[in-house]
C-alpha atoms as a PDB file:
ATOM      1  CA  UNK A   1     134.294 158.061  83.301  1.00  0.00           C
ATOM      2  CA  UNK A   2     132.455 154.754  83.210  1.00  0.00           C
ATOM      3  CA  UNK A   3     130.626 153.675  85.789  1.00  0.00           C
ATOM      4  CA  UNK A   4     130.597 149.681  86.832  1.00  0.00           C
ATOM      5  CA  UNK A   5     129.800 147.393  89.343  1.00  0.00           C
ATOM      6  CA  UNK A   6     132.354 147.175  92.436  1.00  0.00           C
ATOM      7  CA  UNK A   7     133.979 143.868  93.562  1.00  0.00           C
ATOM      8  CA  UNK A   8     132.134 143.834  96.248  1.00  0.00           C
ATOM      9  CA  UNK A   9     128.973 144.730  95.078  1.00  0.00           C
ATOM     10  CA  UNK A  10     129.385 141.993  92.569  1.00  0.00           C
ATOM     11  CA  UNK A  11     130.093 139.264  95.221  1.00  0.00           C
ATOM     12  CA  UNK A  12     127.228 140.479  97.039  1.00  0.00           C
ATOM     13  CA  UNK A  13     124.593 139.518  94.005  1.00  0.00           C
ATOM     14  CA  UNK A  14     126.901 135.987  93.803  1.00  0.00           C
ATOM     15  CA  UNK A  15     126.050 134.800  97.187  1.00  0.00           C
ATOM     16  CA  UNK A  16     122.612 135.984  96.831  1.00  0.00           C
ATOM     17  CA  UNK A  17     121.956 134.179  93.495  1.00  0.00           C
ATOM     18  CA  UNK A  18     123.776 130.910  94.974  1.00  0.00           C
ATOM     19  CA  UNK A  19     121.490 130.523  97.765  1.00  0.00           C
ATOM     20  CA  UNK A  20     118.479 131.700  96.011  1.00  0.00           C
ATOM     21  CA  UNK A  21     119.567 128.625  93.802  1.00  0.00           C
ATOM     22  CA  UNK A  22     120.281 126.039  96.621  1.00  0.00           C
ATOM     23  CA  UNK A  23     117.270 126.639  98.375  1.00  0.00           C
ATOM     24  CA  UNK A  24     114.823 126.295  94.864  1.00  0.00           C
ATOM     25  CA  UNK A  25     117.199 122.367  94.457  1.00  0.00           C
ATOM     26  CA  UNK A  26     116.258 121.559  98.011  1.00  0.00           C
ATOM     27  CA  UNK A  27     112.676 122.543  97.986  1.00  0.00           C
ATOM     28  CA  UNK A  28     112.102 120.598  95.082  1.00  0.00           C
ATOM     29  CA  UNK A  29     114.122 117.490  96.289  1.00  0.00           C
ATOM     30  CA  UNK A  30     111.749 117.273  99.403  1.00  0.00           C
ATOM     31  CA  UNK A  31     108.614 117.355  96.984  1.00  0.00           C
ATOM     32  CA  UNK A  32     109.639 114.001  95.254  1.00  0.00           C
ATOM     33  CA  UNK A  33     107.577 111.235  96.421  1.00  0.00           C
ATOM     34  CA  UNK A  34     108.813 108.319  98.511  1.00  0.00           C
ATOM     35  CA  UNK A  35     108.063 105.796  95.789  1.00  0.00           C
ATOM     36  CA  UNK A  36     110.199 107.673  93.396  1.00  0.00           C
ATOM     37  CA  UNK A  37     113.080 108.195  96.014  1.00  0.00           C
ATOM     38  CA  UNK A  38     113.087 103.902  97.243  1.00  0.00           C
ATOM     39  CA  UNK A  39     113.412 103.689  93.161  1.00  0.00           C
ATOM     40  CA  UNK A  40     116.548 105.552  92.966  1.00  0.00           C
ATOM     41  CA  UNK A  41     118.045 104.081  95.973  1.00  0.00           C
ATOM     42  CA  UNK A  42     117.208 100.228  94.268  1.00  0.00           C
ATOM     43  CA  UNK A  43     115.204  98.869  96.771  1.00  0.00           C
ATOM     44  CA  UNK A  44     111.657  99.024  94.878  1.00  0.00           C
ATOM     45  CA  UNK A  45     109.836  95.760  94.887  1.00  0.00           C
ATOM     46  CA  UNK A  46     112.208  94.274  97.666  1.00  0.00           C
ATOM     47  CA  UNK A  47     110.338  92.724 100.300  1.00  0.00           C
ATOM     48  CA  UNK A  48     110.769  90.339 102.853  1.00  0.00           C
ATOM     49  CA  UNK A  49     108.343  87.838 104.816  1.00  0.00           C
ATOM     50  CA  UNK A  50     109.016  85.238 108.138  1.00  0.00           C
ATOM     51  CA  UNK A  51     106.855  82.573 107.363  1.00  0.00           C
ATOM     52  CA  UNK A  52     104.701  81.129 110.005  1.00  0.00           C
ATOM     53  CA  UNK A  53     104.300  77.487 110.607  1.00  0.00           C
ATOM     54  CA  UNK A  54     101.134  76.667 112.408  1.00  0.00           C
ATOM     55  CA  UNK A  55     100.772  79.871 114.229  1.00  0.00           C
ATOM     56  CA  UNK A  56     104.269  79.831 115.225  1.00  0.00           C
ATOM     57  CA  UNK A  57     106.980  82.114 113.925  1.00  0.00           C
ATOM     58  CA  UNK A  58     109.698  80.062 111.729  1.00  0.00           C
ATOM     59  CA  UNK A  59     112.467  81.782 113.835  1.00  0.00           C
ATOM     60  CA  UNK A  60     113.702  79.008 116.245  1.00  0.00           C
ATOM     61  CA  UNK A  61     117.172  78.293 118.746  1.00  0.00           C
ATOM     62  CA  UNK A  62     118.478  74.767 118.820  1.00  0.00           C
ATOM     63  CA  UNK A  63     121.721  74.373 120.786  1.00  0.00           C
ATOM     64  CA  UNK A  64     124.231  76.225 118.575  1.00  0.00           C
ATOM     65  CA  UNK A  65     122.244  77.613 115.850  1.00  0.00           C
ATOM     66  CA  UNK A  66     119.427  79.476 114.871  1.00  0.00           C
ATOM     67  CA  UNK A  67     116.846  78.035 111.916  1.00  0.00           C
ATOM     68  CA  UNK A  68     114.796  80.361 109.974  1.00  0.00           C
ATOM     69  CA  UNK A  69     112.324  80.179 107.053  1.00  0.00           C
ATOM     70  CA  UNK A  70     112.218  83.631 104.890  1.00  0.00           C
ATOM     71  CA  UNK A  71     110.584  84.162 102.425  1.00  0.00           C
ATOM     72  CA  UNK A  72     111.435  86.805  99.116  1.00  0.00           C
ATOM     73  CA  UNK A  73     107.482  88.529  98.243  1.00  0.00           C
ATOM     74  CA  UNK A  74     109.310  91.439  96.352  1.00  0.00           C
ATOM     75  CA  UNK A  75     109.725  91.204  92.496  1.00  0.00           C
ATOM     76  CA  UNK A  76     113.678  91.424  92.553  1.00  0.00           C
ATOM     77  CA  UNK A  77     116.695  89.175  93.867  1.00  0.00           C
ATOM     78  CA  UNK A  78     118.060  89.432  97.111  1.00  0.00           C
ATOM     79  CA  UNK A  79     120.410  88.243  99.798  1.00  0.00           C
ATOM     80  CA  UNK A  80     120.432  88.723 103.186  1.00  0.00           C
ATOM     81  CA  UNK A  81     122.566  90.195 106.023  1.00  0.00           C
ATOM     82  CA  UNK A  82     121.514  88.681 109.588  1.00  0.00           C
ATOM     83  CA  UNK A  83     122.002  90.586 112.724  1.00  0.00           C
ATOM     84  CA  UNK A  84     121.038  88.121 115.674  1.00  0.00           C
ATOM     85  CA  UNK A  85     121.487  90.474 119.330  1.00  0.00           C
ATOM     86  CA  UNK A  86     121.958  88.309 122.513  1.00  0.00           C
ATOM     87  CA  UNK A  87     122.338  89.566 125.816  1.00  0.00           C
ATOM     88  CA  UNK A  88     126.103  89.904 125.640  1.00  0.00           C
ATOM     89  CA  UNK A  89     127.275  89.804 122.077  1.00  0.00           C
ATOM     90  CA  UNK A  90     126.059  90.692 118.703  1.00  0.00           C
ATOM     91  CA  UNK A  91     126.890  88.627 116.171  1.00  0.00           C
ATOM     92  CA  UNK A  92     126.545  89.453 112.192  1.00  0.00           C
ATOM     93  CA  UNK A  93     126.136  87.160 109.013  1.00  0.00           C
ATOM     94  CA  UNK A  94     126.044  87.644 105.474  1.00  0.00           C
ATOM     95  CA  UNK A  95     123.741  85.100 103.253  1.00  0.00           C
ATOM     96  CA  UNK A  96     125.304  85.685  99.800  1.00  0.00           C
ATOM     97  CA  UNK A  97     123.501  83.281  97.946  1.00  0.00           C
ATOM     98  CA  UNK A  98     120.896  85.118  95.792  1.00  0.00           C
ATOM     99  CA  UNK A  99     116.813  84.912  96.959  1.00  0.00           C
ATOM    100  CA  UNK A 100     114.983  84.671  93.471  1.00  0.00           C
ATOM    101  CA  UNK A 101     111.764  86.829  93.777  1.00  0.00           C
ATOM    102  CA  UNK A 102     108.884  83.758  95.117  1.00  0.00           C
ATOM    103  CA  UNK A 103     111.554  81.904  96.530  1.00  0.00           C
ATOM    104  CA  UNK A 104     111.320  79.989  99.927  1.00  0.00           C
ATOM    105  CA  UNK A 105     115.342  79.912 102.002  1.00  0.00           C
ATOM    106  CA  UNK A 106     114.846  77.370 104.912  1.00  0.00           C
ATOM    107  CA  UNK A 107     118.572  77.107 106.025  1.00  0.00           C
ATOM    108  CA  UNK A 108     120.339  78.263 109.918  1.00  0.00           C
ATOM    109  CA  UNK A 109     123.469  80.019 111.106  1.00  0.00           C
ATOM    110  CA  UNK A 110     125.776  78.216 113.255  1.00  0.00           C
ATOM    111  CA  UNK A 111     125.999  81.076 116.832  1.00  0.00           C
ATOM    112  CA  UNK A 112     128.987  81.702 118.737  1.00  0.00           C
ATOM    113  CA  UNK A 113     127.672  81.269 121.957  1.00  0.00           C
ATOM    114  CA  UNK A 114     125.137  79.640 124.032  1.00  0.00           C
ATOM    115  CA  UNK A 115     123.501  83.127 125.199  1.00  0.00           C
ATOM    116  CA  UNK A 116     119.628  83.481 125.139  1.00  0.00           C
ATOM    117  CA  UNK A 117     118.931  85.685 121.734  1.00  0.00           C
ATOM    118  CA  UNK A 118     116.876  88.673 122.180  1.00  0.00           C
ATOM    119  CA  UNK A 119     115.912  89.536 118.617  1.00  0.00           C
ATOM    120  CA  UNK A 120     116.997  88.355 114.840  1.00  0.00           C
ATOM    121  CA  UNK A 121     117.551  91.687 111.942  1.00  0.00           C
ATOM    122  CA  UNK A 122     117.395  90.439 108.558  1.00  0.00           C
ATOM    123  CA  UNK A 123     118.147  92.979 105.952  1.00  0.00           C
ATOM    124  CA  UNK A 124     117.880  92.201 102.519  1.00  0.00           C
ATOM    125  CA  UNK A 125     120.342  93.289  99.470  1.00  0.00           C
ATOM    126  CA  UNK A 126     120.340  93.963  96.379  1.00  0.00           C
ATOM    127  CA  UNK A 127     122.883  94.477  93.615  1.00  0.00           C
ATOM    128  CA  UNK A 128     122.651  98.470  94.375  1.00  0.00           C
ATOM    129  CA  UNK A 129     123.142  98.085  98.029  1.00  0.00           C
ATOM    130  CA  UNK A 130     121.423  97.135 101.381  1.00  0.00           C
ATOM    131  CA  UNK A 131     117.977  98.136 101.943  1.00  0.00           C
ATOM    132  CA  UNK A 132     117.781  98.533 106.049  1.00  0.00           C
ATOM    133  CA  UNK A 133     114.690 100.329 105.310  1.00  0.00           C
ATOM    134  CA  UNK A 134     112.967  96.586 104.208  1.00  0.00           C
ATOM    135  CA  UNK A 135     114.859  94.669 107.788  1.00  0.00           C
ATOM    136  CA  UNK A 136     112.597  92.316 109.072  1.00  0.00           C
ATOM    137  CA  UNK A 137     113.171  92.202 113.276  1.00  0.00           C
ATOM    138  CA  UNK A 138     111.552  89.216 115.256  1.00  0.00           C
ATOM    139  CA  UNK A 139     111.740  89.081 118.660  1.00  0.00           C
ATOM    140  CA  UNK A 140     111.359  86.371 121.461  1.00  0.00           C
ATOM    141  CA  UNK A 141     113.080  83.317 120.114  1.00  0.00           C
ATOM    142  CA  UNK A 142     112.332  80.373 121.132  1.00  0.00           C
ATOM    143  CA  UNK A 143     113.736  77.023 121.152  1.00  0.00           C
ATOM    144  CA  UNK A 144     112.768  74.597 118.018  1.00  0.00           C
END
């Protein structure tokens, strides 16, 4: 009589080998660096900057629109998506026109309502996806 392994003996050694398996992938997942995981997500060398005018942020309120000067420091293209919060509404905007890396964008967003704005989100974008990681927030508003 032969003797073998029993079904469930052999299901056993499965799970066991499967997990032993998962866990080596995740340990070594958490050990790559944070450089090397912003390059796979495509958002290396993507950087954002408000520009100050003397002393003063760029962000300004006229009456129906807000005017902003951004400027693109990283070494790749962008475009924007703009979050501006007020103190009843949130309203969002997509800039689709491409940043060039070194490029200046003076331009403004025409804003639903007349409602004081507590703080401006601009997230730039790439051609892999959105990099919320890079937003820029700016708070207190004021008028131009």
């Amino acid at each position: 009589m032969k003797k073998a392994i029993s079904p469930l003996m052999s299901t056993m050694v499965l799970i066991i080998f499967a997990g032993a398996l998962g866990g080596a992938v995740m340990t070594w997942g958490s050990t790559i660096p944070a450089e090397e995981q912003e390059a796979i997500t495509g958002c290396q060398n993507v950087e954002l900057k408000v520009l100050s005018i003397n002393d003063k942020t760029s962000v300004c309120r006229s009456e129906n629109q807000m005017n902003f000067i951004l400027q693109n420091i990283g070494k790749k293209e962008i475009s924007l998506k703009i979050t501006i919060i007020g103190e009843k509404d949130i309203n969002k905007y997509n800039y689709e026109e491409s940043i060039e890396a070194g490029d200046i964008l003076r331009t403004s967003t025409e804003l639903n309502s007349q409602e004081n704005i507590l703080k401006a989100v601009f997230v730039p974008s790439t051609k892999e996806g959105l990099c919320a990681e890079k937003s820029i927030e700016v708070d207190n508003i004021a008028t131009c």
